[in-house]
Protein backbone atom coordinates (compact mmCIF):
# COMPACT_ATOMS: atom_id res chain seq x y z
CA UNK A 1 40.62 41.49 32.77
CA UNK A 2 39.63 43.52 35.98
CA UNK A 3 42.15 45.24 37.91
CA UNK A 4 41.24 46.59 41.15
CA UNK A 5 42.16 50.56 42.56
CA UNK A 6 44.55 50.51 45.07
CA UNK A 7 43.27 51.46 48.04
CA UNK A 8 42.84 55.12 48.82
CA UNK A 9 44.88 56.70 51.64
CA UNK A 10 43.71 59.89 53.39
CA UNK A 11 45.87 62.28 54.76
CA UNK A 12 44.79 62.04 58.59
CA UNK A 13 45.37 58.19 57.81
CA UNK A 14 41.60 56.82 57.00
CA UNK A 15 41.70 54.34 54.11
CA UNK A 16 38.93 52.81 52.03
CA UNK A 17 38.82 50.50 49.31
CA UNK A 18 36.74 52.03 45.91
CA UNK A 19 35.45 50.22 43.16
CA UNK A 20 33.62 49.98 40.44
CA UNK A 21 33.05 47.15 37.65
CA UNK A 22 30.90 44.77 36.29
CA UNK A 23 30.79 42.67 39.14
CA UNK A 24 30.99 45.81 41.61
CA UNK A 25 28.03 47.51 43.30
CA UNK A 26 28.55 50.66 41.16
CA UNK A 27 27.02 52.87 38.40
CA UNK A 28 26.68 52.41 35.42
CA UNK A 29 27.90 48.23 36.12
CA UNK A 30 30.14 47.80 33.71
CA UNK A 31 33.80 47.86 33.45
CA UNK A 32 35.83 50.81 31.64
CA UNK A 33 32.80 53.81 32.50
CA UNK A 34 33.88 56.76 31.56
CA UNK A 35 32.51 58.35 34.31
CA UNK A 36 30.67 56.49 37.33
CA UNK A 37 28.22 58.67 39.40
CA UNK A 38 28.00 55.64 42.28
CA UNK A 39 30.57 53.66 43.58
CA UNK A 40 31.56 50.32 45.70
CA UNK A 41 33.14 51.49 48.65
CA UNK A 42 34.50 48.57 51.06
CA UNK A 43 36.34 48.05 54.37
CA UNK A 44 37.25 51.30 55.64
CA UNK A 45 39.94 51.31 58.39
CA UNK A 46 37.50 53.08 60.79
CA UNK A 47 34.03 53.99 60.94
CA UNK A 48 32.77 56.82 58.60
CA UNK A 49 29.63 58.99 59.41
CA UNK A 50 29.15 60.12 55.84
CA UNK A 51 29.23 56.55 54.51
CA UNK A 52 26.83 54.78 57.54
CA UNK A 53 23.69 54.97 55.70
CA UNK A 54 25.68 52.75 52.76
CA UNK A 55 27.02 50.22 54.68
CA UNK A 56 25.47 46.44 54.33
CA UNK A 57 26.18 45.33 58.03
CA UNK A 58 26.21 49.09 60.28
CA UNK A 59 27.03 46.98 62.74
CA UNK A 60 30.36 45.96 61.56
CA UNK A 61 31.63 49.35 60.00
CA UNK A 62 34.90 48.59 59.04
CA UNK A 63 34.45 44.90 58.10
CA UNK A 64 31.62 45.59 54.99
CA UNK A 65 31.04 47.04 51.81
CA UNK A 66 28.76 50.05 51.08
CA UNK A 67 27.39 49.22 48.05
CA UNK A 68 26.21 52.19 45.47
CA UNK A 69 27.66 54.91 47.47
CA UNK A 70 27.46 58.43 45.34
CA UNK A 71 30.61 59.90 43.82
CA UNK A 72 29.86 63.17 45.86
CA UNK A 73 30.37 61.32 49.16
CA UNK A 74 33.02 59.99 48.29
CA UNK A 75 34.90 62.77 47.63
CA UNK A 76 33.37 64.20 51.12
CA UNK A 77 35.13 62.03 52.49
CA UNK A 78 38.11 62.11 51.02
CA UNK A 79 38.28 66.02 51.82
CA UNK A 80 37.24 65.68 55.45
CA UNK A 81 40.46 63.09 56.11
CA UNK A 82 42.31 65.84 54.49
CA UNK A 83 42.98 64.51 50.88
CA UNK A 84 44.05 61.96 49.43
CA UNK A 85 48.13 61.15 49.96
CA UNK A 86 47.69 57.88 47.67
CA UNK A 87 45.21 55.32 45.95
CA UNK A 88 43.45 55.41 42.57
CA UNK A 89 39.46 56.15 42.28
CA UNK A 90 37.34 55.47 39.25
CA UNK A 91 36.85 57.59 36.53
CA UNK A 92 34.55 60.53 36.75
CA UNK A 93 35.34 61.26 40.54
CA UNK A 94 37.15 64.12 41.21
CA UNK A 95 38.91 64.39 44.80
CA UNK A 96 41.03 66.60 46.73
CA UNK A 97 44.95 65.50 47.04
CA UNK A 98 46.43 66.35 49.94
């Protein structure tokens, strides 16, 4: 069965949902990776310049997903909200905690 992360809480307060899975947009697609090197990234609170080029519907920042975004961004932007305070990512992506 597939069990979603909870969704990751930055420091300054940004929050974004991260994925990956079989039915995620996500590499490799397949559930239990041990290490995924791009990522489903979905519904941030508020818009993110790093993640922009990613995001299905630009227009709508904070109501898409960003499909195949790479594990180094995402921990870019994890570091630039000041760390993470709470959430789970998938495996293989290292991040700063706050």
């Amino acid at each position: 069965m597939f069990k979603l992360n909870k969704k990751i809480v930055c420091k300054d307060g940004f929050t974004m949902s991260v994925q990956a899975g079989e039915t995620q947009y996500c590499h490799p697609r397949e559930t239990g990776a041990e290490r995924y090197t791009e990522v489903e990234i979905g519904f941030p609170n508020r818009s993110e310049d790093l993640l922009l080029e990613f995001a299905e519907d630009s227009d709508k920042p904070t109501e898409t997903v960003y499909p195949y975004v790479p594990a180094p961004v995402v921990t870019l932007v994890i570091a630039k909200h000041g760390g993470m305070i709470e959430g789970e990512l998938p495996a293989g992506i290292p991040c700063l905690r706050a």
